[in-house]
Each structure stands twice: as structure tokens, then as C-alpha cells.
PDB file of N, CA and C in Angstrom:
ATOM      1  N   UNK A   1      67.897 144.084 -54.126  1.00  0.00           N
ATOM      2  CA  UNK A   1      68.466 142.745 -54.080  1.00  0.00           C
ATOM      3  C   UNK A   1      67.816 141.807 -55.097  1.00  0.00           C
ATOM      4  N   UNK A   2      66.831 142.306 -55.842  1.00  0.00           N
ATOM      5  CA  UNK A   2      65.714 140.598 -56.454  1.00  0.00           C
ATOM      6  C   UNK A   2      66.796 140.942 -57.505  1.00  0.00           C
ATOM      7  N   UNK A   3      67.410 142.036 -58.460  1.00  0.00           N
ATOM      8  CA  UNK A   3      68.051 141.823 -59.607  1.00  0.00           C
ATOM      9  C   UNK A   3      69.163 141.146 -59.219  1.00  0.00           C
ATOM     10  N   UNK A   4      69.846 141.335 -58.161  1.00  0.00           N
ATOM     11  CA  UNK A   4      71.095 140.505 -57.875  1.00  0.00           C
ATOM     12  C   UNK A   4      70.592 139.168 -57.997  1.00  0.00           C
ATOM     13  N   UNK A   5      69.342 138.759 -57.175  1.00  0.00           N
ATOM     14  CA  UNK A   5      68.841 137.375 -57.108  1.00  0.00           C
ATOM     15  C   UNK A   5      69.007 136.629 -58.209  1.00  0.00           C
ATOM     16  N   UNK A   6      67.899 137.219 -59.051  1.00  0.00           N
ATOM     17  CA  UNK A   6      67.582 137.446 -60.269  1.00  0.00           C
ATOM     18  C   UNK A   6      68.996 136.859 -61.156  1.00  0.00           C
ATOM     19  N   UNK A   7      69.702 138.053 -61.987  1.00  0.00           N
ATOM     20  CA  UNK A   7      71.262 137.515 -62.358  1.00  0.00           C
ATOM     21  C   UNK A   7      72.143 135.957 -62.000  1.00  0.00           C
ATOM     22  N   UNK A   8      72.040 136.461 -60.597  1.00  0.00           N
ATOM     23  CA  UNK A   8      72.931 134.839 -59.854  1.00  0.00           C
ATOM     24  C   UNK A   8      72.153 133.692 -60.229  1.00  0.00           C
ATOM     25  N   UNK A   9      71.103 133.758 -60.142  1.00  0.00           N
ATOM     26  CA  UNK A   9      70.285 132.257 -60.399  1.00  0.00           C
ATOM     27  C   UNK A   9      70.286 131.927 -62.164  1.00  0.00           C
ATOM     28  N   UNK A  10      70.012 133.220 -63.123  1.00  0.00           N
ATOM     29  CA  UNK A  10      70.103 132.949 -64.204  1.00  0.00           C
ATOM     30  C   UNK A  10      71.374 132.242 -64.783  1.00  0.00           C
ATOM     31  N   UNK A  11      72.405 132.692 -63.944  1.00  0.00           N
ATOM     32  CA  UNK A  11      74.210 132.266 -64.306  1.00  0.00           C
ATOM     33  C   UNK A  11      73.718 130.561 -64.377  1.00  0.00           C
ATOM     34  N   UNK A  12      73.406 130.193 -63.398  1.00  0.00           N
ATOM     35  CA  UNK A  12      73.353 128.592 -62.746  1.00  0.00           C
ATOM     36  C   UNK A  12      71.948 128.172 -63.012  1.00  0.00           C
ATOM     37  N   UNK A  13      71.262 128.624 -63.862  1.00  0.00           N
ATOM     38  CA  UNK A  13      69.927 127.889 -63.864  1.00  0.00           C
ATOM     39  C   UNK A  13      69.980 126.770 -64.254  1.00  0.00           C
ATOM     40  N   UNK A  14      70.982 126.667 -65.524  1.00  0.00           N
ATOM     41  CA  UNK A  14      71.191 125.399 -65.948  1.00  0.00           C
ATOM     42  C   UNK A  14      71.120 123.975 -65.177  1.00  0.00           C
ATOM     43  N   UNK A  15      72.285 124.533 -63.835  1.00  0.00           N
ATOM     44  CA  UNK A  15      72.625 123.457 -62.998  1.00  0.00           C
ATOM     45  C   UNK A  15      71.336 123.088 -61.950  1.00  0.00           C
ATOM     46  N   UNK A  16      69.759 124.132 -61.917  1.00  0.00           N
ATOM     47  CA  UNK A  16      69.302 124.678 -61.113  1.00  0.00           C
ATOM     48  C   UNK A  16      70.001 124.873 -59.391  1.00  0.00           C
ATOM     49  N   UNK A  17      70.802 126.292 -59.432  1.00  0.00           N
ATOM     50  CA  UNK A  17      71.480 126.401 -58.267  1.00  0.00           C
ATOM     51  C   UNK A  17      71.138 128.237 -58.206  1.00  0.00           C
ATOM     52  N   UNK A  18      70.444 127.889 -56.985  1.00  0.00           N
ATOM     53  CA  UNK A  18      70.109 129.699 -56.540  1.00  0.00           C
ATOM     54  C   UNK A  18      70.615 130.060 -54.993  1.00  0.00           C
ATOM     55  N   UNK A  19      70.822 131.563 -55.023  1.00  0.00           N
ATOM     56  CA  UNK A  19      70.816 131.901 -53.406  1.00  0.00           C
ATOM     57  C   UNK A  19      70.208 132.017 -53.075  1.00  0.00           C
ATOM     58  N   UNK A  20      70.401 131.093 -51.955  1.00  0.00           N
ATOM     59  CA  UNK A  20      69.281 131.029 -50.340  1.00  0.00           C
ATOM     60  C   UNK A  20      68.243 132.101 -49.807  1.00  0.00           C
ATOM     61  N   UNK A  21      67.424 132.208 -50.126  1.00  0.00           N
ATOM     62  CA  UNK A  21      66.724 133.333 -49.927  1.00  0.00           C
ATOM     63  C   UNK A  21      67.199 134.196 -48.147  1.00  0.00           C
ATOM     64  N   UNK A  22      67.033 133.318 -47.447  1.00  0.00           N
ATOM     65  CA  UNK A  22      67.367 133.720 -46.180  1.00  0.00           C
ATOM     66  C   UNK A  22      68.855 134.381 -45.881  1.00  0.00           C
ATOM     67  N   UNK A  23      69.576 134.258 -47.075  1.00  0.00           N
ATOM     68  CA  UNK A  23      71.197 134.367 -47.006  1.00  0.00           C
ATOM     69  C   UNK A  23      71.285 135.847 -47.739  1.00  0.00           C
ATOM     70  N   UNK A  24      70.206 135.785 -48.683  1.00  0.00           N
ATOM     71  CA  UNK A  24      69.943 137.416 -49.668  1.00  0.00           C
ATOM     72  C   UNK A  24      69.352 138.284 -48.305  1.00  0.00           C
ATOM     73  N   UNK A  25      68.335 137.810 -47.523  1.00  0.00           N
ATOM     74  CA  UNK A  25      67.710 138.484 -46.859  1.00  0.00           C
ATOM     75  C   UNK A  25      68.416 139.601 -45.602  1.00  0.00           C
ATOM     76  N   UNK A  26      69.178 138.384 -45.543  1.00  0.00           N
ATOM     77  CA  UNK A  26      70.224 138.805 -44.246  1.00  0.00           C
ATOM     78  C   UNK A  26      71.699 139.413 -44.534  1.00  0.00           C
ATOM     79  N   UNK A  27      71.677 139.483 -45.817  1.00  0.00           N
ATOM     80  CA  UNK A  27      73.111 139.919 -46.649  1.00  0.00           C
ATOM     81  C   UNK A  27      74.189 138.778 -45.835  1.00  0.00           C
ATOM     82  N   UNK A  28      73.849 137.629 -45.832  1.00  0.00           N
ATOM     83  CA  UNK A  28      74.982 136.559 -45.252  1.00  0.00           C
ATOM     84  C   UNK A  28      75.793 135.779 -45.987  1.00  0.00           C
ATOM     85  N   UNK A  29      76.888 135.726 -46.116  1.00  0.00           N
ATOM     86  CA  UNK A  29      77.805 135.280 -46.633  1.00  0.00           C
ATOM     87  C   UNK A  29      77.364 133.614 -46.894  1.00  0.00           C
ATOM     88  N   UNK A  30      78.012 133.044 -47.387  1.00  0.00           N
ATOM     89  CA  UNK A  30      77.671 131.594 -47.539  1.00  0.00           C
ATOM     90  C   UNK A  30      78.813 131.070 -48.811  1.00  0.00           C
ATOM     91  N   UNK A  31      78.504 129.378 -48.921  1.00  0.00           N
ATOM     92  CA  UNK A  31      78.460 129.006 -50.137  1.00  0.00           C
ATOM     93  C   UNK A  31      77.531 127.413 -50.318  1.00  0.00           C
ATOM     94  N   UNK A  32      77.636 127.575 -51.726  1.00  0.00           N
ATOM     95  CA  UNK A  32      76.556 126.528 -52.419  1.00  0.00           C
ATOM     96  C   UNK A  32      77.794 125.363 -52.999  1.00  0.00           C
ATOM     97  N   UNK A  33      77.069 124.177 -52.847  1.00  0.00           N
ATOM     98  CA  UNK A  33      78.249 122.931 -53.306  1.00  0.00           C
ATOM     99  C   UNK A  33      77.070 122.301 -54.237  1.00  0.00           C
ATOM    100  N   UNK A  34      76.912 122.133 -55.187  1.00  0.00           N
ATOM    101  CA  UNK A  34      75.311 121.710 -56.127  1.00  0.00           C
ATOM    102  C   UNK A  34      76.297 121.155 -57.608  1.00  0.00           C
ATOM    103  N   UNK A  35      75.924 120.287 -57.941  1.00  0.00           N
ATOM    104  CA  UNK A  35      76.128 119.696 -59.651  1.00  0.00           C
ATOM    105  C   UNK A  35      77.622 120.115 -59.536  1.00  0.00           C
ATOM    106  N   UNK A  36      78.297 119.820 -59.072  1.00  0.00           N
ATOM    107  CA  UNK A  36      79.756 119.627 -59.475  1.00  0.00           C
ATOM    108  C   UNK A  36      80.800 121.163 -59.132  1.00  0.00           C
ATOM    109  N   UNK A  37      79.411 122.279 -58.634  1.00  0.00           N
ATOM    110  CA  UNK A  37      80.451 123.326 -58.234  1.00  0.00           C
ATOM    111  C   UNK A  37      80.203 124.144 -56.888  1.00  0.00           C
ATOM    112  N   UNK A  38      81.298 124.635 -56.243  1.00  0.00           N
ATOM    113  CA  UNK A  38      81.439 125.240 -55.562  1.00  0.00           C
ATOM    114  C   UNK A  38      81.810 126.470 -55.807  1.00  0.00           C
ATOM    115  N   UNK A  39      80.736 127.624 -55.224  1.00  0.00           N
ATOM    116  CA  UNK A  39      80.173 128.546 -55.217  1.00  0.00           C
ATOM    117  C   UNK A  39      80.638 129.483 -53.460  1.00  0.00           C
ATOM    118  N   UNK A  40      81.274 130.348 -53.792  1.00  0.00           N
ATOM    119  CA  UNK A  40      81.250 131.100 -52.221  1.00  0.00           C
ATOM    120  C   UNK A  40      80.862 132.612 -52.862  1.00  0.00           C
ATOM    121  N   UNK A  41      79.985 133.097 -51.977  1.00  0.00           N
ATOM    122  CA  UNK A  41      79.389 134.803 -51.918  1.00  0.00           C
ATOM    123  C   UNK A  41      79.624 135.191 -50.710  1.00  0.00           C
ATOM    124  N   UNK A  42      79.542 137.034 -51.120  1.00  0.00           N
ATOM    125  CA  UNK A  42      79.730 137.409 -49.828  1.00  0.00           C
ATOM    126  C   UNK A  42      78.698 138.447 -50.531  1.00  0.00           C
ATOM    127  N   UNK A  43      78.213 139.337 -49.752  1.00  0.00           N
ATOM    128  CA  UNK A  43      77.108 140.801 -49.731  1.00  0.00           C
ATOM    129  C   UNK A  43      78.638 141.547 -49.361  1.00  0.00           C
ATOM    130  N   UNK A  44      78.448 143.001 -50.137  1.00  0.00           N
ATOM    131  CA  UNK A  44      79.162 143.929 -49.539  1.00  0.00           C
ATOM    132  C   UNK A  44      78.586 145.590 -50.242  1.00  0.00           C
ATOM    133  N   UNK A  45      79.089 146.675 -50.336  1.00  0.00           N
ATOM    134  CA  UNK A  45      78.403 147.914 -50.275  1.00  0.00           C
ATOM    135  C   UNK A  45      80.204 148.778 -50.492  1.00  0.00           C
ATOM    136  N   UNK A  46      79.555 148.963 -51.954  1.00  0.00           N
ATOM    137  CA  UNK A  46      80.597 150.442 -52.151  1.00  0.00           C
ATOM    138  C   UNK A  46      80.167 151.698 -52.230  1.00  0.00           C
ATOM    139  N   UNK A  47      80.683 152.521 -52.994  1.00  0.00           N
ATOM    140  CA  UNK A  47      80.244 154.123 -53.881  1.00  0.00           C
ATOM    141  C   UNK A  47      78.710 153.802 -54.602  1.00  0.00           C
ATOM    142  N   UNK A  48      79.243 152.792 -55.585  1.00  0.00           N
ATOM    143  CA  UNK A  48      78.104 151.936 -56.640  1.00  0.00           C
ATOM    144  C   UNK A  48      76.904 151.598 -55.982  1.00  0.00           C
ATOM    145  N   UNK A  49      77.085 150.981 -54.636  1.00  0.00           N
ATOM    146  CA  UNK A  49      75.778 149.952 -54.356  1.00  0.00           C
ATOM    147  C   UNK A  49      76.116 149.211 -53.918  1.00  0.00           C
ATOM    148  N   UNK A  50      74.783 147.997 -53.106  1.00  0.00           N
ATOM    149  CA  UNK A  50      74.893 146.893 -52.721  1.00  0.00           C
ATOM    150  C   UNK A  50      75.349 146.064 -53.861  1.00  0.00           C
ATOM    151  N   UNK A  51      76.401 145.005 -53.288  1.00  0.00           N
ATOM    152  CA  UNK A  51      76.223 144.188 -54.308  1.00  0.00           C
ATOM    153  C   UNK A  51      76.624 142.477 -53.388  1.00  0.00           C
ATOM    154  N   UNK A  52      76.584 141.334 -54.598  1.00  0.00           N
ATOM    155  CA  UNK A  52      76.774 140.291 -54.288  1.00  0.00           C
ATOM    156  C   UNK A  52      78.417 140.091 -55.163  1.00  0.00           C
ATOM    157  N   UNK A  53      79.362 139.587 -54.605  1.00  0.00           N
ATOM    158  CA  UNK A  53      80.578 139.259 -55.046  1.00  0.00           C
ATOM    159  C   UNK A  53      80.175 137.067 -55.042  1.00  0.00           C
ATOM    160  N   UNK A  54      80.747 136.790 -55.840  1.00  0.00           N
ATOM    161  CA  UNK A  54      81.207 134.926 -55.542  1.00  0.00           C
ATOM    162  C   UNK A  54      82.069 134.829 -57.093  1.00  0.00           C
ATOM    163  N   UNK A  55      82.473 133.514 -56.323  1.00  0.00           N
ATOM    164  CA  UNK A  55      83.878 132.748 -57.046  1.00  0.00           C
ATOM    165  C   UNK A  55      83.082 131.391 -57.140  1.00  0.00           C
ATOM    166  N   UNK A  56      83.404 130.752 -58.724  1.00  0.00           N
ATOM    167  CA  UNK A  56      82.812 129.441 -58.573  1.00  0.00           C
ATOM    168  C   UNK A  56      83.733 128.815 -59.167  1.00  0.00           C
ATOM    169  N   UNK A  57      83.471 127.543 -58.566  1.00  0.00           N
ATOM    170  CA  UNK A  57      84.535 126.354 -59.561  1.00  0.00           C
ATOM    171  C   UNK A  57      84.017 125.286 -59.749  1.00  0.00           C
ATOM    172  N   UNK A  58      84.261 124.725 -61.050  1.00  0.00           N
ATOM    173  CA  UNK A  58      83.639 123.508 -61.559  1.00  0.00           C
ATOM    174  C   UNK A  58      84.736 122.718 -62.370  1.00  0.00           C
ATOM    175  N   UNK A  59      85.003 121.514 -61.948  1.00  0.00           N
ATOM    176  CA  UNK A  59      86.490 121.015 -62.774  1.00  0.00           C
ATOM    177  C   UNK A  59      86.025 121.176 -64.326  1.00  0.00           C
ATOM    178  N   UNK A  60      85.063 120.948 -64.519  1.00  0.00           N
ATOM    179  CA  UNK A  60      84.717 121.400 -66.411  1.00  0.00           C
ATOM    180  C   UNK A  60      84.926 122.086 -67.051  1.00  0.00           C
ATOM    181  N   UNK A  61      85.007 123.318 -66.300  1.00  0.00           N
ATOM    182  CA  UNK A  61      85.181 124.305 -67.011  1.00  0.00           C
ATOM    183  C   UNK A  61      85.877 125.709 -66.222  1.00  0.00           C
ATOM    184  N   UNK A  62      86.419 126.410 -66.889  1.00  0.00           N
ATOM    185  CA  UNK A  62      87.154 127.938 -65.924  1.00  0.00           C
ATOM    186  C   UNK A  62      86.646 128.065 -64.633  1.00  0.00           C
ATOM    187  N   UNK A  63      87.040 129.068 -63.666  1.00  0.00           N
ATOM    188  CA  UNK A  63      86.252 129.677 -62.668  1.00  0.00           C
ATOM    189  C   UNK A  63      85.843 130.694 -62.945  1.00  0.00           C
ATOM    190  N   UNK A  64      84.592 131.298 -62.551  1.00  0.00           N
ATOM    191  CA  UNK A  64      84.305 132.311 -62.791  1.00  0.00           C
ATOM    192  C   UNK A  64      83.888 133.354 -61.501  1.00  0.00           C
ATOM    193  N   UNK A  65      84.653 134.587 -61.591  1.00  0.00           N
ATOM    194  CA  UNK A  65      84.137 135.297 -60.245  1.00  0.00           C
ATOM    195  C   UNK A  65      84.005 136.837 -60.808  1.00  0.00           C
ATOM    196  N   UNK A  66      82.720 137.041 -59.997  1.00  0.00           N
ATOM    197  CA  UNK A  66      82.204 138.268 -60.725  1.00  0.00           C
ATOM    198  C   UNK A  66      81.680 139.276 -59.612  1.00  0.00           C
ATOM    199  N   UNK A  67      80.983 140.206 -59.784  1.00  0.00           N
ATOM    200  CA  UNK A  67      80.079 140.997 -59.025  1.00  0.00           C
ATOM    201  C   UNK A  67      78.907 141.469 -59.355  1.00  0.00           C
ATOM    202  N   UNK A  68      78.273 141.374 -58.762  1.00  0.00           N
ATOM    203  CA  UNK A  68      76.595 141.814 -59.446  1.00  0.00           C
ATOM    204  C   UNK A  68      76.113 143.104 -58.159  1.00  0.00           C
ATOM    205  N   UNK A  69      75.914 143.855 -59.133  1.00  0.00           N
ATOM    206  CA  UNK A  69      74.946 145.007 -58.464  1.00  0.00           C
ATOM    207  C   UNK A  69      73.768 145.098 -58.183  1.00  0.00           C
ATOM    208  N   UNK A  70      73.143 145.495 -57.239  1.00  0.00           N
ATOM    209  CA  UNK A  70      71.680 145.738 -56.962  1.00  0.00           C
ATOM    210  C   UNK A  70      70.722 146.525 -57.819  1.00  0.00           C
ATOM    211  N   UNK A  71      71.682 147.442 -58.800  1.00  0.00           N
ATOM    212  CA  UNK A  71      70.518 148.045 -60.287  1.00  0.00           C
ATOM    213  C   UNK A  71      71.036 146.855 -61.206  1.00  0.00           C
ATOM    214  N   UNK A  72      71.725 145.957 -60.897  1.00  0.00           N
ATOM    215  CA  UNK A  72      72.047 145.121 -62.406  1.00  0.00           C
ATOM    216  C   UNK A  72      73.373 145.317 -62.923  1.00  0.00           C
ATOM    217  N   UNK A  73      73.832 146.063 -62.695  1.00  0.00           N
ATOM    218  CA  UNK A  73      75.330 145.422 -63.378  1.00  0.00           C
ATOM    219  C   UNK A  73      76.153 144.751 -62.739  1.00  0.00           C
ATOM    220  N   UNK A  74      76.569 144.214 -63.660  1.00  0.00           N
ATOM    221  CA  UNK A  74      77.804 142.932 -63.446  1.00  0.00           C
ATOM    222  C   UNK A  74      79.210 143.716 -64.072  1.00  0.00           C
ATOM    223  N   UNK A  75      80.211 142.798 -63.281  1.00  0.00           N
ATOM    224  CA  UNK A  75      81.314 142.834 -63.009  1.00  0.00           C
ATOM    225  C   UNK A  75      82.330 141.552 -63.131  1.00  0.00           C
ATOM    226  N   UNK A  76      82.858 141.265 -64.265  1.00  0.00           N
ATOM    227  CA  UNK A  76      83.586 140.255 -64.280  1.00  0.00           C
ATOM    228  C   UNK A  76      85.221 140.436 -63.772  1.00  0.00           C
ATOM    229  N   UNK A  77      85.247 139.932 -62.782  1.00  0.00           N
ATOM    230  CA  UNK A  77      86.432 139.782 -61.865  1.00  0.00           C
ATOM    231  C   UNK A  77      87.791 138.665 -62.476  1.00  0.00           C
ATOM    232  N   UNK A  78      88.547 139.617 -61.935  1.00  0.00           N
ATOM    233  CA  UNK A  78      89.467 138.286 -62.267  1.00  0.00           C
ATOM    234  C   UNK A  78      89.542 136.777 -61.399  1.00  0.00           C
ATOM    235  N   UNK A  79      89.887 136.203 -62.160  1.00  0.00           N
ATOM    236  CA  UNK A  79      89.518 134.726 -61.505  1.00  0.00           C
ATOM    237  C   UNK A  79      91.173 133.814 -61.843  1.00  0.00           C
ATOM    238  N   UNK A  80      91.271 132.634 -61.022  1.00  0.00           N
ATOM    239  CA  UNK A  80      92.583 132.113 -61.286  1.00  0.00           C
ATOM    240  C   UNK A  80      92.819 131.105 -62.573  1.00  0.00           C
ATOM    241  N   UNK A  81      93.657 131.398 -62.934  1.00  0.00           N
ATOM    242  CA  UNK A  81      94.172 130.729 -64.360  1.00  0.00           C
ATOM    243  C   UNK A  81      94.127 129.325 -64.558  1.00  0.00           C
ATOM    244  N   UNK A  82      93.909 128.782 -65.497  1.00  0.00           N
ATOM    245  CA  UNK A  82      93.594 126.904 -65.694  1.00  0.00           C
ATOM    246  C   UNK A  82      94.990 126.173 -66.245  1.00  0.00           C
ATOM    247  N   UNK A  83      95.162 126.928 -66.931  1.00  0.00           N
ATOM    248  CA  UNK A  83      96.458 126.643 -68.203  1.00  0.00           C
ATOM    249  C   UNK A  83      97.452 127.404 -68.167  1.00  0.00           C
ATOM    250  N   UNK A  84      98.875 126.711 -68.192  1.00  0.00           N
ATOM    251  CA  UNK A  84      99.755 128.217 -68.777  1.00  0.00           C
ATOM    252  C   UNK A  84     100.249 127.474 -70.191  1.00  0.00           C
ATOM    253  N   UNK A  85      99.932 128.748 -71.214  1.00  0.00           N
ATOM    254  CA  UNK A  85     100.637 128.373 -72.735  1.00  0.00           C
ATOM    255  C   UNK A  85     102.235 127.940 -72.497  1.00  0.00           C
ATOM    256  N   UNK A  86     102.413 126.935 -73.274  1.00  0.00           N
ATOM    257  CA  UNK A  86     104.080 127.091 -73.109  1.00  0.00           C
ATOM    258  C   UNK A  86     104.967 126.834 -74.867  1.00  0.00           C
ATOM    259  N   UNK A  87     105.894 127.215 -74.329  1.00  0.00           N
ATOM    260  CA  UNK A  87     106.732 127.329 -76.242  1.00  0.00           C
ATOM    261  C   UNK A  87     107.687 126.452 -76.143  1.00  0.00           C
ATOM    262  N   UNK A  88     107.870 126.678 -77.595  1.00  0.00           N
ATOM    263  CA  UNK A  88     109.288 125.415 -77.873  1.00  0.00           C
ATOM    264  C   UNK A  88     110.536 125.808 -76.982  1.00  0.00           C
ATOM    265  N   UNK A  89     110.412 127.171 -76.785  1.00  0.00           N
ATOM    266  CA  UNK A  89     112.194 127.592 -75.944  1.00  0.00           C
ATOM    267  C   UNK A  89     111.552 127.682 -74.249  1.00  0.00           C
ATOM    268  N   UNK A  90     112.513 126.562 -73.568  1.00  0.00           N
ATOM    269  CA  UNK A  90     112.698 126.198 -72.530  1.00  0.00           C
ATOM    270  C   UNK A  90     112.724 127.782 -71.172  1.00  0.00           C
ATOM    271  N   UNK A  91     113.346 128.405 -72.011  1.00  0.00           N
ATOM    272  CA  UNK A  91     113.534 130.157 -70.863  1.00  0.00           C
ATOM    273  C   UNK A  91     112.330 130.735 -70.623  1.00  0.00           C
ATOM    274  N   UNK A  92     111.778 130.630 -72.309  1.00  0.00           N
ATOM    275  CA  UNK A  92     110.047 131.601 -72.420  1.00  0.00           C
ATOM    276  C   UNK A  92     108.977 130.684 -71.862  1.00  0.00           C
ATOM    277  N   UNK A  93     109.468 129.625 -71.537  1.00  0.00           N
ATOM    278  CA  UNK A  93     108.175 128.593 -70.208  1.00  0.00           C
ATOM    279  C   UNK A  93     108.141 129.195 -69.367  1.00  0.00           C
ATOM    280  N   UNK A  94     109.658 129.287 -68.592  1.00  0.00           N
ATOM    281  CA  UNK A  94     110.048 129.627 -67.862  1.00  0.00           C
ATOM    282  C   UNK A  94     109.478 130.791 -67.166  1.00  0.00           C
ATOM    283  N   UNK A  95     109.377 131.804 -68.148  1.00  0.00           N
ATOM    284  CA  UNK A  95     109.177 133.119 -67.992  1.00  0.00           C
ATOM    285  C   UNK A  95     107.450 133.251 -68.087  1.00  0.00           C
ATOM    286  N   UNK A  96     106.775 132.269 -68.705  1.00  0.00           N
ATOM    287  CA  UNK A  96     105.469 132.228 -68.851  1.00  0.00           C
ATOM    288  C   UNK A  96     104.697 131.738 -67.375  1.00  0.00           C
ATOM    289  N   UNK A  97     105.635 130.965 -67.164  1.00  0.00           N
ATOM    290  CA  UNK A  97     105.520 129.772 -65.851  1.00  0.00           C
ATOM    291  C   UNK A  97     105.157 130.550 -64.503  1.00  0.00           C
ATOM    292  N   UNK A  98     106.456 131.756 -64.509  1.00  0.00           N
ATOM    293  CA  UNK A  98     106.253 132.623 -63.763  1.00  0.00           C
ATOM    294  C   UNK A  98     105.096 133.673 -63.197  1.00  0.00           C
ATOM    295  N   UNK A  99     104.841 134.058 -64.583  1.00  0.00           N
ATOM    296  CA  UNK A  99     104.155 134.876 -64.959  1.00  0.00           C
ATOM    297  C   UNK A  99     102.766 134.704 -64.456  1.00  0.00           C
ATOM    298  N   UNK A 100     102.243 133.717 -64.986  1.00  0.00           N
ATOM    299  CA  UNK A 100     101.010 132.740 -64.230  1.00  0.00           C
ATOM    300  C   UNK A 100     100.798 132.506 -62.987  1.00  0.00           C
ATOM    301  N   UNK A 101     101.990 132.025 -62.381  1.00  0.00           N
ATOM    302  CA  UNK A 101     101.602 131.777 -61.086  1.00  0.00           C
ATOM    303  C   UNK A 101     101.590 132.984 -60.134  1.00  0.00           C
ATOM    304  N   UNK A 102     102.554 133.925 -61.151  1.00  0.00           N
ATOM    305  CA  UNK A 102     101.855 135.324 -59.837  1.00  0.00           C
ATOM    306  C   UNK A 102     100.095 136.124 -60.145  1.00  0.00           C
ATOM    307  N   UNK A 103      99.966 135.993 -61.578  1.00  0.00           N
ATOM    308  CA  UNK A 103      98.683 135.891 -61.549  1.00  0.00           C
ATOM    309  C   UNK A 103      98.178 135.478 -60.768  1.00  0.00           C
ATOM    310  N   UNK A 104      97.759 133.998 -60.515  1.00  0.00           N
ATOM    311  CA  UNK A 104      97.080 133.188 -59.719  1.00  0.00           C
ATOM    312  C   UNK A 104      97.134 133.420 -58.280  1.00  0.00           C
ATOM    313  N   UNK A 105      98.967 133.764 -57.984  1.00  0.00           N
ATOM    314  CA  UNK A 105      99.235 134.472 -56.393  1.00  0.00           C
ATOM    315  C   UNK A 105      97.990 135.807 -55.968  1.00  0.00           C
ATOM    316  N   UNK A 106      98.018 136.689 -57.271  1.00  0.00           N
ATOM    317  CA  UNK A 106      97.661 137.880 -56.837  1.00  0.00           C
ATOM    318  C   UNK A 106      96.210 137.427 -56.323  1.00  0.00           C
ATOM    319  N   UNK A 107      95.428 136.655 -57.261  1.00  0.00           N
ATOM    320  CA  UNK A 107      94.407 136.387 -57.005  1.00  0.00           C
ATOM    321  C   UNK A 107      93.465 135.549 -56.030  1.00  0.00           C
ATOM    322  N   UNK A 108      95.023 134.494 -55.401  1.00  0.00           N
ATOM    323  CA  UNK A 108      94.360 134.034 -54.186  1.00  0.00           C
ATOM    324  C   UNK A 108      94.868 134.760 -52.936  1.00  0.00           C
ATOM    325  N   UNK A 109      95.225 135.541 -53.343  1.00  0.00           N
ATOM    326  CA  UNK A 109      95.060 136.808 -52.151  1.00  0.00           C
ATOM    327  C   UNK A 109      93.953 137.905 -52.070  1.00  0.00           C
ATOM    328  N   UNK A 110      93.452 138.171 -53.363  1.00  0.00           N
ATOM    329  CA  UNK A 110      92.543 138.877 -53.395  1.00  0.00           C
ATOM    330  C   UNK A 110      91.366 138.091 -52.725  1.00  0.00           C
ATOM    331  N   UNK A 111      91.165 137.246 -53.096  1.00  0.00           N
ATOM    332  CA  UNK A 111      90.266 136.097 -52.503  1.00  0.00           C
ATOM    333  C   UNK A 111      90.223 135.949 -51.116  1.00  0.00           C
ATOM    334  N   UNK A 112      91.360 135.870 -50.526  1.00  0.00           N
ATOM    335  CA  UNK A 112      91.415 136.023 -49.233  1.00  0.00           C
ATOM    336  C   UNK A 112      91.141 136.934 -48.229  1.00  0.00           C
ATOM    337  N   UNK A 113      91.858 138.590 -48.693  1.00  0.00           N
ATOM    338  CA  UNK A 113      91.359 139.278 -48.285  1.00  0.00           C
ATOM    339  C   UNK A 113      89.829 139.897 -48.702  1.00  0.00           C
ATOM    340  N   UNK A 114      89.127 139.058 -48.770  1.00  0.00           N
ATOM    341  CA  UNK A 114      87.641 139.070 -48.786  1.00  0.00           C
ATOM    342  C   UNK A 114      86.884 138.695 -48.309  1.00  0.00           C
ATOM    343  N   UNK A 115      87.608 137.567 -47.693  1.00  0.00           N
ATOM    344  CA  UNK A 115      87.165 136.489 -46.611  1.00  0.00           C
ATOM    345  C   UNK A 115      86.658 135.042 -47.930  1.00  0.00           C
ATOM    346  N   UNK A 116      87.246 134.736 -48.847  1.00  0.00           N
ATOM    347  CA  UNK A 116      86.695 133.684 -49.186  1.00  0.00           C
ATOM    348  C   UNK A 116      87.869 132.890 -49.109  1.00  0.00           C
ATOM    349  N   UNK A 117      87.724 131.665 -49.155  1.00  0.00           N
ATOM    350  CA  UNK A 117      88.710 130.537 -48.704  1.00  0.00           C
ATOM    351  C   UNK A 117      89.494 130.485 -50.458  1.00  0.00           C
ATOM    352  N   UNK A 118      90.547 130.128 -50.589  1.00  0.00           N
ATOM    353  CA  UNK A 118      91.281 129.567 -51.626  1.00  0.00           C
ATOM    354  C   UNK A 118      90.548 128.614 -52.647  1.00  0.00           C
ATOM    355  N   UNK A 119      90.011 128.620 -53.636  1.00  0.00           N
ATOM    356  CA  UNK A 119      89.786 127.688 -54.209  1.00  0.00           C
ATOM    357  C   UNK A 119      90.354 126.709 -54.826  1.00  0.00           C
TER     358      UNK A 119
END
């Protein structure tokens, strides 16, 4: 768990925002609300390893949701979309428009069935 620690705190040092030691300890789900973002983790265990999953959001900038492993690797997850490009022809919005928001569908379902709330 200290490399997971380790990783997650380096992401956010900037903001200084770390996990709860007691929350690593206990593999407990949580989230952090610190400098403008909200942060939800969960602990979970595949084939790979323990790992830490979270989704963050900060109106400044993208969301980012990833996975970090207990030897260290990371996992950049998909996360929900900010922008949709759009063109001069009214159909290909249309079709872009679409396109995006099932992105974003797929992903606040994935989110969900994980147990993290919608961001």
C-alpha cells in the first residue's frame, strides 16, 4: 500500500491533498473535498493486485480517474468529457453531440457501478 500512498499524494501534492492514513489502513472507501477538488476512492483487488481506484474533479481543469497498483503501476481510466468539438455542418454536431454524451453515459455508469456517486 505505501507505493499506492506514495503515487496518490504525489498526483495532489501541489494542492497538498493525501489519503487518510486510517482509510489506506482499513482499505476504506472515502472521499477528499481540499483546494477546489473532489476526490472519491475506493480499495479493490484483481488478478494484478491491490489497488486504489478515484475520480477527481476540479472546475479548472479535466477529471481525472485512474488506478494505482500496490507494485506501482498506474492506470489511466477513462474519465467524462469537458467539451464536445463541433463543425460548421449542423448534422455532424449533431452526430458529435451524440457521440459524447454516450461517452459520458458509459462512464457515469461505470462510475456507478463501483459505488462512486456521479460527478
Amino acid at each position: 500500500m505505501e507505493k499506492i500512498e506514495d503515487i496518490f499524494n504525489e498526483e495532489f501534492k501541489n494542492w497538498e491533498i493525501q489519503l487518510p492514513i486510517e482509510n489506506i489502513r482499513l482499505r476504506q472507501r472515502g472521499s477528499i473535498e481540499q483546494a477546489g477538488w473532489k476526490i472519491c476512492y475506493l480499495f479493490g483487488l484483481d488478478d494484478k493486485g491491490e489497488y486504489l481506484d478515484y475520480y477527481a474533479v476540479h472546475r479548472m481543469t479535466d477529471d481525472r480517474h485512474g488506478r494505482i497498483y500496490s507494485d506501482g503501476t498506474c492506470q489511466s481510466l477513462r474519465a467524462m468529457g469537458q467539451w464536445c468539438l463541433l463543425s460548421d455542418d449542423p448534422e455532424e454536431n449533431v452526430r458529435r453531440q451524440k457521440e459524447f454524451d454516450a461517452g459520458n453515459q458509459l462512464v457515469a455508469e461505470m462510475l456507478k457501478a463501483k459505488g462512486f456517486r456521479e460527478p
